[in-house]
Protein backbone atom coordinates (compact mmCIF):
# COMPACT_ATOMS: atom_id res chain seq x y z
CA UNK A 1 -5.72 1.12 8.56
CA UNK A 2 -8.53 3.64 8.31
CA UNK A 3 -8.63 6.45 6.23
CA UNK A 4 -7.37 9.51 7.74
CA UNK A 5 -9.83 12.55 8.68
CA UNK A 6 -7.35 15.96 8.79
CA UNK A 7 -8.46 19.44 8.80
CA UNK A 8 -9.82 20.12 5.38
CA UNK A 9 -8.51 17.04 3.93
CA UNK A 10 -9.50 12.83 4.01
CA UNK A 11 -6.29 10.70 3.08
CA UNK A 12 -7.77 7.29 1.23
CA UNK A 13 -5.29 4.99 2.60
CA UNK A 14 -6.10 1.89 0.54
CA UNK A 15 -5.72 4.00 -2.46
CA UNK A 16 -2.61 5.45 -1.42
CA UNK A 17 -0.28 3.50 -3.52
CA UNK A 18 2.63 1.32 -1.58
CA UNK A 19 5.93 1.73 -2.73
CA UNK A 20 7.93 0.50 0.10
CA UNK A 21 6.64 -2.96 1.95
CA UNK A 22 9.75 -4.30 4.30
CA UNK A 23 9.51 -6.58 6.93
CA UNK A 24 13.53 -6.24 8.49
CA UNK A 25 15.88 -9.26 7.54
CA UNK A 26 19.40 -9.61 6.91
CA UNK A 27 19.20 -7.62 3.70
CA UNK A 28 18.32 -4.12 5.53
CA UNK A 29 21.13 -2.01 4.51
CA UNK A 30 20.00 -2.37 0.90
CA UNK A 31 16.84 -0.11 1.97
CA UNK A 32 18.06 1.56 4.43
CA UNK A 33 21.06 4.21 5.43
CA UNK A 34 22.30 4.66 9.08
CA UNK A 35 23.31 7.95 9.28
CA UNK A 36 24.08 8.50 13.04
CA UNK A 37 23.85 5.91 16.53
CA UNK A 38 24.07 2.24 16.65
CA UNK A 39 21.32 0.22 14.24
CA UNK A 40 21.59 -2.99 13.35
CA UNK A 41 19.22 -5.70 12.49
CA UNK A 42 18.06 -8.86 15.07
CA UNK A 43 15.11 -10.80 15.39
CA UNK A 44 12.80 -9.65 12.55
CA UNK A 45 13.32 -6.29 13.61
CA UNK A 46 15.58 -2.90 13.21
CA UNK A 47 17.40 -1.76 16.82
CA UNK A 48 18.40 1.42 16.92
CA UNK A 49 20.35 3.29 19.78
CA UNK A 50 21.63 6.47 20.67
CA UNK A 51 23.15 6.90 24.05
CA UNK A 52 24.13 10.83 23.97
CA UNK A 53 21.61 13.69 23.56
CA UNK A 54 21.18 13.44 20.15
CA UNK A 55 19.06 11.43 17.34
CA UNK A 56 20.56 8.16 16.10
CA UNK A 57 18.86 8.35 12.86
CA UNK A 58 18.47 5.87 10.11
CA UNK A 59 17.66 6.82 6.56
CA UNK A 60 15.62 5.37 3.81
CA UNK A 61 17.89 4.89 1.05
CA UNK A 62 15.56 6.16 -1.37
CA UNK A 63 14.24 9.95 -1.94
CA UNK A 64 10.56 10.75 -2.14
CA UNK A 65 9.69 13.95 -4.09
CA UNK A 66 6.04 13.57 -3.50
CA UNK A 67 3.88 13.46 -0.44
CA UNK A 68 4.07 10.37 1.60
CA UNK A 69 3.47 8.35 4.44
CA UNK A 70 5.41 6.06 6.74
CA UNK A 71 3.80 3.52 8.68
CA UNK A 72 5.96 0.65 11.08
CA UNK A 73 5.11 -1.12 14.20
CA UNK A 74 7.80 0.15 16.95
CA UNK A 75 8.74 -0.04 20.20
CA UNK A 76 11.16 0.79 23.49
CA UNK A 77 13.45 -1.60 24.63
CA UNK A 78 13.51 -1.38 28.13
CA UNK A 79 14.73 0.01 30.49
CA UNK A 80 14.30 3.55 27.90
CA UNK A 81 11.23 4.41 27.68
CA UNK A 82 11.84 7.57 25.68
CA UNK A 83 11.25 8.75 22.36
CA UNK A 84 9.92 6.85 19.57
CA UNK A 85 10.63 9.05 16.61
CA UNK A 86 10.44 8.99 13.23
CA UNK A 87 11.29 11.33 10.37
CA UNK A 88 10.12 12.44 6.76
CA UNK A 89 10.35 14.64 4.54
CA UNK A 90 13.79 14.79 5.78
CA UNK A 91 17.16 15.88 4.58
CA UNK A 92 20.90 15.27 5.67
CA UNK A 93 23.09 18.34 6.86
CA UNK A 94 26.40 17.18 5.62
CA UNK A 95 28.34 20.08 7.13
CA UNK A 96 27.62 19.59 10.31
CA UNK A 97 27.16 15.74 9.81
CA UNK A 98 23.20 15.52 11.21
CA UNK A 99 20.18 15.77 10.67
CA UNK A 100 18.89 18.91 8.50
CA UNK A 101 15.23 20.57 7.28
CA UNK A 102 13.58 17.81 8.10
CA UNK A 103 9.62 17.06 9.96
CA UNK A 104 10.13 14.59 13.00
CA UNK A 105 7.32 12.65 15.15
CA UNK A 106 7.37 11.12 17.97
CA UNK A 107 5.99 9.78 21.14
CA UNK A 108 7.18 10.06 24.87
CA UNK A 109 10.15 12.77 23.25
CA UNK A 110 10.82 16.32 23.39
CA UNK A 111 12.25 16.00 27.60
CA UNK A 112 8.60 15.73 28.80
CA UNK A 113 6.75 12.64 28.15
CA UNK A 114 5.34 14.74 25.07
CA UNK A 115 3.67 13.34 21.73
CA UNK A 116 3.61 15.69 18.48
CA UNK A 117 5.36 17.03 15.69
CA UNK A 118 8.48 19.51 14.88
CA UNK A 119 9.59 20.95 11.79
CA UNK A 120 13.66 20.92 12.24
CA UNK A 121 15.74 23.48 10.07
CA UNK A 122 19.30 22.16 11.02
CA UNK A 123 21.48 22.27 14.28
CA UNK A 124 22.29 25.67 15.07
CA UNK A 125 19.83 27.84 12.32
CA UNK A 126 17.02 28.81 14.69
CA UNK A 127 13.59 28.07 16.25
CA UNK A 128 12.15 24.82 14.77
CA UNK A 129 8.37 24.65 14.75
CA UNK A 130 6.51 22.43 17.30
CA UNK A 131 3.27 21.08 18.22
CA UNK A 132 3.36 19.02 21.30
CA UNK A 133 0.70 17.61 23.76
CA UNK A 134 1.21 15.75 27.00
CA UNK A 135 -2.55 14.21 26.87
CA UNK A 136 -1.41 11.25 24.79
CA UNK A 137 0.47 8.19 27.45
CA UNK A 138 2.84 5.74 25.78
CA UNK A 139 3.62 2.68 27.78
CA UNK A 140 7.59 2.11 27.29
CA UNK A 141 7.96 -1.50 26.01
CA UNK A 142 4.77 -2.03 24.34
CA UNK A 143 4.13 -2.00 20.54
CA UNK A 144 2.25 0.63 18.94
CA UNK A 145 1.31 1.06 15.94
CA UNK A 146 2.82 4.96 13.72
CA UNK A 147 1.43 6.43 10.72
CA UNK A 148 3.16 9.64 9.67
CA UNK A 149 3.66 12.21 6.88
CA UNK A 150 2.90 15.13 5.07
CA UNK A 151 0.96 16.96 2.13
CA UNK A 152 2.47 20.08 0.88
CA UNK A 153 3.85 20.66 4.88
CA UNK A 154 0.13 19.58 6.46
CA UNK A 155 1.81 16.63 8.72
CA UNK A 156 0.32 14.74 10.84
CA UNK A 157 1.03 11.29 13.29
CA UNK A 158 -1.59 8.56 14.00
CA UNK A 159 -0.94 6.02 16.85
CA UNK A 160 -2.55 3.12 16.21
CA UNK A 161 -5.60 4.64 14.22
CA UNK A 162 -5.88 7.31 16.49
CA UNK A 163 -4.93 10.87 15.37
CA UNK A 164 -2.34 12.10 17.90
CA UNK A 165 -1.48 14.98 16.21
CA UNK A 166 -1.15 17.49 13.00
CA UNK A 167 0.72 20.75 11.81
CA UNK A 168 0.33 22.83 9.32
CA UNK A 169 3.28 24.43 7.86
CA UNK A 170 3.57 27.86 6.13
CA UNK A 171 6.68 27.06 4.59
CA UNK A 172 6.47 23.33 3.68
CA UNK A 173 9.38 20.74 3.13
CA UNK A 174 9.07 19.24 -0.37
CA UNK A 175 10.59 15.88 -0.66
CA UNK A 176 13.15 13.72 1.25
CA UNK A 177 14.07 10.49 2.89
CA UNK A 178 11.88 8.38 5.50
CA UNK A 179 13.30 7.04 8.72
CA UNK A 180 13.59 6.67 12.33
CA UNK A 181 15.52 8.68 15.16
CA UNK A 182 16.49 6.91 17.92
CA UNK A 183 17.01 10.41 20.42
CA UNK A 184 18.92 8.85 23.88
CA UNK A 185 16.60 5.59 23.77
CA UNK A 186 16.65 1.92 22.06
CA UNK A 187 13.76 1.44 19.84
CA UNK A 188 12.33 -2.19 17.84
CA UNK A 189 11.33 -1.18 14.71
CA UNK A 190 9.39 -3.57 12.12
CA UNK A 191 7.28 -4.01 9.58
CA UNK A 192 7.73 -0.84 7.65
CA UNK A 193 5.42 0.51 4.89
CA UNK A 194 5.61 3.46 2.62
CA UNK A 195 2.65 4.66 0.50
CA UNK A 196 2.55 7.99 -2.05
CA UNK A 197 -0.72 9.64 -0.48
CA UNK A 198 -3.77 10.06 -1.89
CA UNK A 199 -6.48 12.23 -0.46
CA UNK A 200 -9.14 14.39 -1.43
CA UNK A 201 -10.67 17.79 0.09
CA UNK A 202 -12.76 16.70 3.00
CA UNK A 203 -15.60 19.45 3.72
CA UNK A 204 -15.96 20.60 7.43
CA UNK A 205 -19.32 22.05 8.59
CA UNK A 206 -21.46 22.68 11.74
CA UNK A 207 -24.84 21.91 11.73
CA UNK A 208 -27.49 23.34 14.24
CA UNK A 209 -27.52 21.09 17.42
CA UNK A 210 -30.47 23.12 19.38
């Protein structure tokens, strides 16, 4: 993985430290948390699925209070072809038993094919915070490659080494679980890292070009 050029800031990903490294085996429910939809481990790999219009999301088990990043190779399981999601920062809303203040990524998601990022505040609160593009084309079935996360509420999602998309948010989400939403699809999920972020300021600047 190469490091990660955002606006205003460089994330060093070999420095950033690892503290999760899980490929899936039998074990997985020592890690991990299924909060919502059906997951269950096969293959050297997580399935998740969520038949209603909702996210079937799995938890980390642990908590991260500082800024970090997910990475995991994933994929549809045909015939869905729909939403490969994942989610940090992210907190459980156990009133209304789903998913609360949370940031969520994803690819082919959001009813239109779309790839970006939302900031969710809980079912029912108010108007999340999106940024969304249709440029980027997922092909349902094959493996990609996610990187995603946040500093102080900058997030951003890379698709294999490509920067799909970032956010920054004026009100950030400090700390929370890691994890995947399955939303109305069937994803494979596998070998998932976790690293605490490091990065440093990374200067912008035009020079003259005529």
């Amino acid at each position: 993985m190469k490091n990660i050029h955002l606006l205003g800031k460089k994330i060093l990903f070999d420095k950033s430290k690892v503290l999760l490294d899980y490929k899936p085996n039998t074990d997985w429910l020592d890690y991990f948390e299924p909060k919502s939809g059906e997951w269950k481990y096969e293959d050297g790999a997580l399935i998740g699925i969520e038949n209603g219009n909702k996210g079937g999301i799995l938890f980390t088990r642990d908590y991260y209070n500082g800024n970090v990043m997910l990475s995991f190779t994933v994929s549809t399981i045909l015939p869905a072809t729909r939403d490969l999601n994942a989610v940090f920062c992210a907190n459980w809303d156990d009133e209304v038993d789903y998913l609360g203040l949370s940031y969520v990524c994803g690819l082919n998601g959001w009813y239109e094919n779309k790839a970006g990022l939302e900031r969710n505040i809980g079912y029912g609160v108010g108007s999340n915070l999106y940024s969304t593009t249709s440029l980027y084309k997922y092909t349902p079935g094959t493996e990609v490659r996610m990187t995603c996360g946040a500093i102080d509420g900058h997030s951003f999602m890379v698709v294999d080494d490509v920067l799909v998309s970032e956010m920054i948010d004026p009100n950030p989400i400090n700390g929370g679980h890691v994890g995947f939403s399955a939303y109305c699809t069937m994803l494979r999920i596998k070998d998932i890292e976790v690293r605490e972020i490091c990065w440093e300021p990374f200067e912008q600047k035009y020079d003259p070009e005529f």
